[in-house]
Protein backbone atom coordinates (compact mmCIF):
# COMPACT_ATOMS: atom_id res chain seq x y z
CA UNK A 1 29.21 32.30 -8.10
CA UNK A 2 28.16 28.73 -6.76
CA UNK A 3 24.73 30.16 -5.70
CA UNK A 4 24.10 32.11 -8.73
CA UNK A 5 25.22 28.81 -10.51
CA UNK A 6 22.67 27.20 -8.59
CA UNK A 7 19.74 29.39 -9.27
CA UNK A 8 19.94 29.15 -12.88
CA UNK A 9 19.89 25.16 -12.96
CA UNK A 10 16.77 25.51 -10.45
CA UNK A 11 15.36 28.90 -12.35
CA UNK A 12 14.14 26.80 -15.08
CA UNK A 13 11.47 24.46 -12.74
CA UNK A 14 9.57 27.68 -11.83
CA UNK A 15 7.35 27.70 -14.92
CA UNK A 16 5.48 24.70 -14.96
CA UNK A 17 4.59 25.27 -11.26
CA UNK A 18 2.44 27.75 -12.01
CA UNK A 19 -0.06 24.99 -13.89
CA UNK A 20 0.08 22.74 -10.88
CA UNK A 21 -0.65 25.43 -8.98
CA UNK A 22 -3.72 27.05 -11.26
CA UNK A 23 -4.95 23.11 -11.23
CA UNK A 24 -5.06 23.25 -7.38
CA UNK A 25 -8.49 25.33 -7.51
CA UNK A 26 -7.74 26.04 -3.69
CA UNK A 27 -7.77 29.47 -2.22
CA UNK A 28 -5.07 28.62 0.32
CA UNK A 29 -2.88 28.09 -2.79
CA UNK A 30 -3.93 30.22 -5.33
CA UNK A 31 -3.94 33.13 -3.21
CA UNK A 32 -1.54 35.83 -3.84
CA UNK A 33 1.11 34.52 -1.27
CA UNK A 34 2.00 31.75 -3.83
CA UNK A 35 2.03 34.18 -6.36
CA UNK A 36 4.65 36.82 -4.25
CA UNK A 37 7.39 34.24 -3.54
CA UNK A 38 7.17 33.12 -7.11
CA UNK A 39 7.75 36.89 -8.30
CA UNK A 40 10.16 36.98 -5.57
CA UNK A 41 11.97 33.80 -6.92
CA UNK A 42 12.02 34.57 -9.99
CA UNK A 43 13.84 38.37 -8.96
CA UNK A 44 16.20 36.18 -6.83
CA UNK A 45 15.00 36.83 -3.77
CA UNK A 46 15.26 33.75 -2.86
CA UNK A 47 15.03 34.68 1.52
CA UNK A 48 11.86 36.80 0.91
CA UNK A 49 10.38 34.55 -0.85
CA UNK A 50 11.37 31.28 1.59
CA UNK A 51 9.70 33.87 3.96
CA UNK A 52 6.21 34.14 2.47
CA UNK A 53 6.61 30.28 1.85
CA UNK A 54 7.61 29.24 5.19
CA UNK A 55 4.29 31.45 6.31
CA UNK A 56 1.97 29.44 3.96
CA UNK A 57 3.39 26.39 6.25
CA UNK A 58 2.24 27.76 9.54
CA UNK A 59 -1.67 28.62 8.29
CA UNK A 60 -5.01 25.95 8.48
CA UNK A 61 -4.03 22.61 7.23
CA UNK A 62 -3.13 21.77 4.09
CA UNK A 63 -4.18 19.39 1.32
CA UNK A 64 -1.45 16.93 -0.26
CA UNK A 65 -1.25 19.05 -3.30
CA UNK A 66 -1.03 22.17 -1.55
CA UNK A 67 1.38 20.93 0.30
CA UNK A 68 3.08 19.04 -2.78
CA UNK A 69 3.76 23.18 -4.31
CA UNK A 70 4.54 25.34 -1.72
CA UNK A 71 7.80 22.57 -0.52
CA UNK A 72 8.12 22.44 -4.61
CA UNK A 73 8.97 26.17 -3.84
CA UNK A 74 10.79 25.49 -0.85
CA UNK A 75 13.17 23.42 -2.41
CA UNK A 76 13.99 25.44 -5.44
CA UNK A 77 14.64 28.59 -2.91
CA UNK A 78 17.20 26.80 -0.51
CA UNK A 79 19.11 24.71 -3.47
CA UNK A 80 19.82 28.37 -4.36
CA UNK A 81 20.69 29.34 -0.94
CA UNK A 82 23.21 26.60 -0.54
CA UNK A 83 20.96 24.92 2.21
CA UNK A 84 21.30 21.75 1.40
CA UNK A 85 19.70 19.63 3.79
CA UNK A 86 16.51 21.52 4.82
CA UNK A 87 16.09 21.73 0.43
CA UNK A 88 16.16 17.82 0.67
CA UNK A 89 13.66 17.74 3.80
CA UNK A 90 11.31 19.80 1.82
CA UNK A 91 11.75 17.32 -1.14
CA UNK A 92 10.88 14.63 1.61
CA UNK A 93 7.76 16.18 2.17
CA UNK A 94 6.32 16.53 -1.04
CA UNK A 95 7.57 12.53 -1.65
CA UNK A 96 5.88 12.03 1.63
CA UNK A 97 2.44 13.50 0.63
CA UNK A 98 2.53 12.37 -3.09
CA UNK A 99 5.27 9.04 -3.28
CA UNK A 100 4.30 8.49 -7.30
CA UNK A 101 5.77 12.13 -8.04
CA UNK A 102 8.23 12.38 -10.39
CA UNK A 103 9.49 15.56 -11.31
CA UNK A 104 9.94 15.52 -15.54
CA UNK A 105 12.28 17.26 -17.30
CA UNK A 106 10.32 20.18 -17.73
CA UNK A 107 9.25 20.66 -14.19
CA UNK A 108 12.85 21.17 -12.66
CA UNK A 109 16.22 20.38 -13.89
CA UNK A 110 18.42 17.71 -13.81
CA UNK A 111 20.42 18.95 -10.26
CA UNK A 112 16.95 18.82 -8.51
CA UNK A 113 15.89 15.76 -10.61
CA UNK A 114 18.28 13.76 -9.23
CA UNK A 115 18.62 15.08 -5.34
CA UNK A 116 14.86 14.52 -5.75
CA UNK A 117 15.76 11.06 -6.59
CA UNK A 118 18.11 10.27 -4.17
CA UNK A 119 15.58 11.26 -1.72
CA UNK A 120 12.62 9.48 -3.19
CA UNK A 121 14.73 5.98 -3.03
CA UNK A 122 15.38 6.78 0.85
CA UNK A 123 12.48 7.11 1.59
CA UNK A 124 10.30 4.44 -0.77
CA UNK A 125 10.83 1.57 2.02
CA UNK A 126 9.65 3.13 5.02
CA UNK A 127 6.59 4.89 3.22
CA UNK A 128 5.72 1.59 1.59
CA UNK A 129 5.68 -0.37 5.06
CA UNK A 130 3.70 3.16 6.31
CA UNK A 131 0.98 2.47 3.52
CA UNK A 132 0.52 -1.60 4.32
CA UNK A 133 -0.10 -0.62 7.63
CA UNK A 134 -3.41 1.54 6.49
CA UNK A 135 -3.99 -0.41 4.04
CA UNK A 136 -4.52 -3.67 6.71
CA UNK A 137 -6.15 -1.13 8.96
CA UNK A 138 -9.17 -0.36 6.45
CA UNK A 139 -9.50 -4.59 5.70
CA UNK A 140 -9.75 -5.72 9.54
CA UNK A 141 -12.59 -2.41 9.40
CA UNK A 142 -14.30 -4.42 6.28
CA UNK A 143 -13.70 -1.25 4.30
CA UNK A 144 -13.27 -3.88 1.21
CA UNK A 145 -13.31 -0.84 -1.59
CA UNK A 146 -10.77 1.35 0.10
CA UNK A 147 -8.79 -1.73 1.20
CA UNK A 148 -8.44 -2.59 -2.68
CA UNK A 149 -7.72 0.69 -3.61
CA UNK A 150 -4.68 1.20 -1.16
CA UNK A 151 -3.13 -2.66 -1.62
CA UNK A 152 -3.45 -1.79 -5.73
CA UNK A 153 -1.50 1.46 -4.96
CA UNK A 154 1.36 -0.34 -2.46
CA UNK A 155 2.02 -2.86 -4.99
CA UNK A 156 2.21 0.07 -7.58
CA UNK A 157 4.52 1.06 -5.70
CA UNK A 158 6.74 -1.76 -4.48
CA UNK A 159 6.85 -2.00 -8.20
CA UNK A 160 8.84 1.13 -8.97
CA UNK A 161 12.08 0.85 -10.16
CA UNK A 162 13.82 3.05 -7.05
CA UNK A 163 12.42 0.33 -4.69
CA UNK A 164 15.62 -1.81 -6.14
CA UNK A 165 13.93 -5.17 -4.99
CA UNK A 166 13.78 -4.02 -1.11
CA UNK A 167 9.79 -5.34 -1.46
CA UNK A 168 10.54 -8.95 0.00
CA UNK A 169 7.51 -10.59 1.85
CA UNK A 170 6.03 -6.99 1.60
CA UNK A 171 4.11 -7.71 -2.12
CA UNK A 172 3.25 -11.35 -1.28
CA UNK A 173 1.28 -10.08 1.63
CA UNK A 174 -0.16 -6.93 -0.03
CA UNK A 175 -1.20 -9.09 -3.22
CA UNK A 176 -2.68 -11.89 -0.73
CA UNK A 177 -4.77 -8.86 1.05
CA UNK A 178 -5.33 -7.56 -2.74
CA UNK A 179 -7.20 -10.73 -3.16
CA UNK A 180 -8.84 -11.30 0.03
CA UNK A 181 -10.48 -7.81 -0.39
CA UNK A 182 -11.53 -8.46 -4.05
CA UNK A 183 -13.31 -11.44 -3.19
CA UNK A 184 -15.01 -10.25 0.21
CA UNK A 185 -15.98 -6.64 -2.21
CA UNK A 186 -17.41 -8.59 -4.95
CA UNK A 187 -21.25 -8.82 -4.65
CA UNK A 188 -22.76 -12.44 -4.29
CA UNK A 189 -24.71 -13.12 -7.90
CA UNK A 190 -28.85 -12.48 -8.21
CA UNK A 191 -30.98 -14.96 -7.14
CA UNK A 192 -32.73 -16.38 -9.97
CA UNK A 193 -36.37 -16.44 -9.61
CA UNK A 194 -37.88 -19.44 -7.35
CA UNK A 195 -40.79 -20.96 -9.53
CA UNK A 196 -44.00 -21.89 -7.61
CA UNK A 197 -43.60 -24.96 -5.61
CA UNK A 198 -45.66 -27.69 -7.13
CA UNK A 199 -45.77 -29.69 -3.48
CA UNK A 200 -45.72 -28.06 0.00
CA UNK A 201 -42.57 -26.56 0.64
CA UNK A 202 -40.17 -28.78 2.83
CA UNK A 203 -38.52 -27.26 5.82
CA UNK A 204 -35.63 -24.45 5.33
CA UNK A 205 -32.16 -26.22 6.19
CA UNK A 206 -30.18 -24.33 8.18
CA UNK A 207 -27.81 -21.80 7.38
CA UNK A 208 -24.36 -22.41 7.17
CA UNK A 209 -21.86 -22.18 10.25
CA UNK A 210 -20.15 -18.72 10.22
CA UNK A 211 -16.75 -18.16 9.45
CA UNK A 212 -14.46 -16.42 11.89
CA UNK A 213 -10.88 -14.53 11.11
CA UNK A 214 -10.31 -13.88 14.70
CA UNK A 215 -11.03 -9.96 14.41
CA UNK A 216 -14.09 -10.45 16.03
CA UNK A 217 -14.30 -9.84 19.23
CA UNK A 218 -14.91 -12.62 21.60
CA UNK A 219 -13.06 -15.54 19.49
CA UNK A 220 -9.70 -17.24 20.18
CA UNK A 221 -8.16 -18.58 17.37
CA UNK A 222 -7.53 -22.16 16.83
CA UNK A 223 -4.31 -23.97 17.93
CA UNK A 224 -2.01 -25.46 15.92
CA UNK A 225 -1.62 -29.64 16.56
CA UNK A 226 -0.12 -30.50 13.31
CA UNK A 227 0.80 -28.49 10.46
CA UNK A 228 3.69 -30.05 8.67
CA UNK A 229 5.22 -28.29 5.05
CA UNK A 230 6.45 -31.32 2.44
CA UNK A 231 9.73 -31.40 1.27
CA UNK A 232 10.60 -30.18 -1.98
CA UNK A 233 11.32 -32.52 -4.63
CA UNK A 234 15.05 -32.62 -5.82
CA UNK A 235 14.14 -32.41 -9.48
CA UNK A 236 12.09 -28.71 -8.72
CA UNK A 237 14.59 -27.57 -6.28
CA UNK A 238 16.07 -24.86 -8.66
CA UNK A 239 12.77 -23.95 -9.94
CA UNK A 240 10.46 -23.43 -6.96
CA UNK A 241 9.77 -20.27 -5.23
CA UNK A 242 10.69 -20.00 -1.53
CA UNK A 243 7.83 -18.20 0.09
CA UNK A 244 4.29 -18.89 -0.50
CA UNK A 245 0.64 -17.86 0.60
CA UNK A 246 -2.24 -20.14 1.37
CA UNK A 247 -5.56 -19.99 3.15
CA UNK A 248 -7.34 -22.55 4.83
CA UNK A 249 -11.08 -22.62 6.68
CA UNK A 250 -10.79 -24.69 10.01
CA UNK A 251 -14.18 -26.65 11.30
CA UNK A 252 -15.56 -27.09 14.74
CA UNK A 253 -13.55 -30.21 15.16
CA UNK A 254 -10.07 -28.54 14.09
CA UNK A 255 -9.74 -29.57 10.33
CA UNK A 256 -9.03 -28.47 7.29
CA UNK A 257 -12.21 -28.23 5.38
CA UNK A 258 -11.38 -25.98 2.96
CA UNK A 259 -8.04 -24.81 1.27
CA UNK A 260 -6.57 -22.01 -1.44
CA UNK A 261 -3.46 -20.67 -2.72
CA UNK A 262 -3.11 -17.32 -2.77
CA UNK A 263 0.43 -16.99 -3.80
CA UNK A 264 2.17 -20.25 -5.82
CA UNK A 265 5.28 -21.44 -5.46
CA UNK A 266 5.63 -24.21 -8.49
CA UNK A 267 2.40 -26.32 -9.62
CA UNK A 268 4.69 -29.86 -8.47
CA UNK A 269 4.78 -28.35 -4.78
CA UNK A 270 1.27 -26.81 -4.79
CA UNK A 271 0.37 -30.24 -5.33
CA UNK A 272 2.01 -32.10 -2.66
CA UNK A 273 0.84 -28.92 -0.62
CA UNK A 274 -2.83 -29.12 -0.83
CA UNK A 275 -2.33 -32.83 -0.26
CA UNK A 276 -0.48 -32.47 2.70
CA UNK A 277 -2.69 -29.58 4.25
CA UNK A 278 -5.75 -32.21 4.51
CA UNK A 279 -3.59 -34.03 7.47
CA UNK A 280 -3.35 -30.81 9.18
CA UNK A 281 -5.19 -30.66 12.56
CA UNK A 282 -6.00 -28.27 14.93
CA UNK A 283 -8.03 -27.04 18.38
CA UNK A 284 -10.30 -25.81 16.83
CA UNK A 285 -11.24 -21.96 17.51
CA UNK A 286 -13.75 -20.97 19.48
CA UNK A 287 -16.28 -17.86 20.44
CA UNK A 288 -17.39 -17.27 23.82
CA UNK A 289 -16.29 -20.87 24.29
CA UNK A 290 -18.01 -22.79 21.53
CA UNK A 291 -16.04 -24.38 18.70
CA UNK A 292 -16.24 -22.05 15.39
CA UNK A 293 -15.67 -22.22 11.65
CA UNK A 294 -12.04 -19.98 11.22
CA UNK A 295 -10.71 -18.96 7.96
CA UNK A 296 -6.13 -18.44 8.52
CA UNK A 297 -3.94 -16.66 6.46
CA UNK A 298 -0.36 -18.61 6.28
CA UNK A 299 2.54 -17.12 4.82
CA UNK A 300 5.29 -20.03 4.53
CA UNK A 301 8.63 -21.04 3.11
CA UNK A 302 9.30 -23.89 1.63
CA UNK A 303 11.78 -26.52 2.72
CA UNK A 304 14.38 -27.10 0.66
């Protein structure tokens, strides 16, 4: 009685499968094998049709959204069986290959809705660290578009609700990368046109010292000699944020020559901040041995 019980909460997420699955446009999918364990599903043969299923599993890899259907399948066909945990390791994988899914109401009902769930919120933390991870990966490669595209999608996600404010330092850094990679993607403007010169042209100055972020090979970054945070005044103390992100370009002679907030805290201590970060000195980095230009990415806390 429990498994029959079972089968006709999960019965009624069968359906709209089928339009995931027609949407797919893939032959692995689309085949009739997907097709027999949903006839055999729907007849309540719910082994045969974990059978063909499980066989799908075994073949030439599979996309995400292949993958995303047949563990769809999976799942519906050992809820019925009373199998518990393998049904919620076959959730896992589809939340592993597509972490925005949500099944609605209409694609599954409200017993698989909510082990779905409870899986999903599991799970959330350890993909999200999983994503920043590739996400860095494709920035130190200069991949600026794809490095935009991921960080936009991790703080998507350390937005959702199920994350249940386990993101921490996690968005600070992702929305300081976020902004890195914008600025580093985004095309320097035309030149205008240079008129004729009415005099002999005077000698090309030289171009400007390169900047270094210590992914290139060859260069040691700089040393810290002084880098001191001000206190935070008593009458923000309530108000400020704790954590903060700020980049700074180092010169040849180990200061501060330029400075930027990426991530505020409260405009009173940004002040005293930028202030401060002009007294900060360094040894300053160097490549093959000479003293370089370096651009550093601090994440700090405030002193309160």
């Amino acid at each position: 009685m429990k498994l029959v019980l079972i089968a006709i909460l999960c019965l009624g997420s069968a359906a709209p499968l089928r339009a995931q699955e027609r949407a797919l446009g893939s032959a692995a999918v689309l085949g009739g094998n997907v097709a027999t364990a949903r006839d055999l599903y729907a007849s309540a043969r719910y082994d045969e049709a974990l059978a063909v299923l499980n066989g799908l599993l075994g073949g030439d890899r599979l996309s995400s959204p292949e993958l995303k259907v047949i563990e769809q399948y999976r799942s519906l066909c050992l809820l019925a069986l009373g199998r518990g945990e393998e049904a919620e390791a076959a959730i896992a994988s589809v939340v592993t290959a597509d972490p925005f899914y949500k099944p609605s109401e209409e694609e599954a009902s409200p017993r698989v809705r909510n082990t779905f769930a409870e899986v999903r919120e599991r799970l959330l933390p350890g993909l999200a660290t999983s994503r920043y991870g590739i996400a860095k990966r494709s920035y130190e490669e200069k991949d600026w578009e794809d490095a935009k595209r991921q960080f936009k999608e991790l703080i998507t996600l350390l937005n959702d609700p199920q994350m249940n404010g386990r993101a921490g330092d996690l968005r600070v850094l992702a929305q300081g990368f976020l902004d890195l990679a914008t600025a580093a993607a985004t095309p320097p403007p035309a030149p205008e046109p240079t008129p004729a010169p009415a005099e002999p042209a005077r000698p090309v100055a030289p171009a400007p010292p390169l900047v270094y972020t210590g992914e290139e090979q060859g260069v040691v970054p700089p040393v810290t000699i002084r880098q001191e945070l001000p206190s935070v005044p008593a009458s923000i103390m309530t108000t400020v944020r704790e954590r903060g992100l700020l980049e700074i370009v180092i010169d040849e002679q180990g200061r501060v020559i330029s400075m930027a907030l990426r991530s505020r805290v409260h405009p009173v201590y940004d002040s005293l901040l930028l202030t401060a970060v002009r007294d900060w000195k360094y040894r300053p980095a160097t490549m093959k041995g000479k003293p370089v230009q370096f651009r550093k990415l601090i994440q700090f806390t405030v002193k309160k």
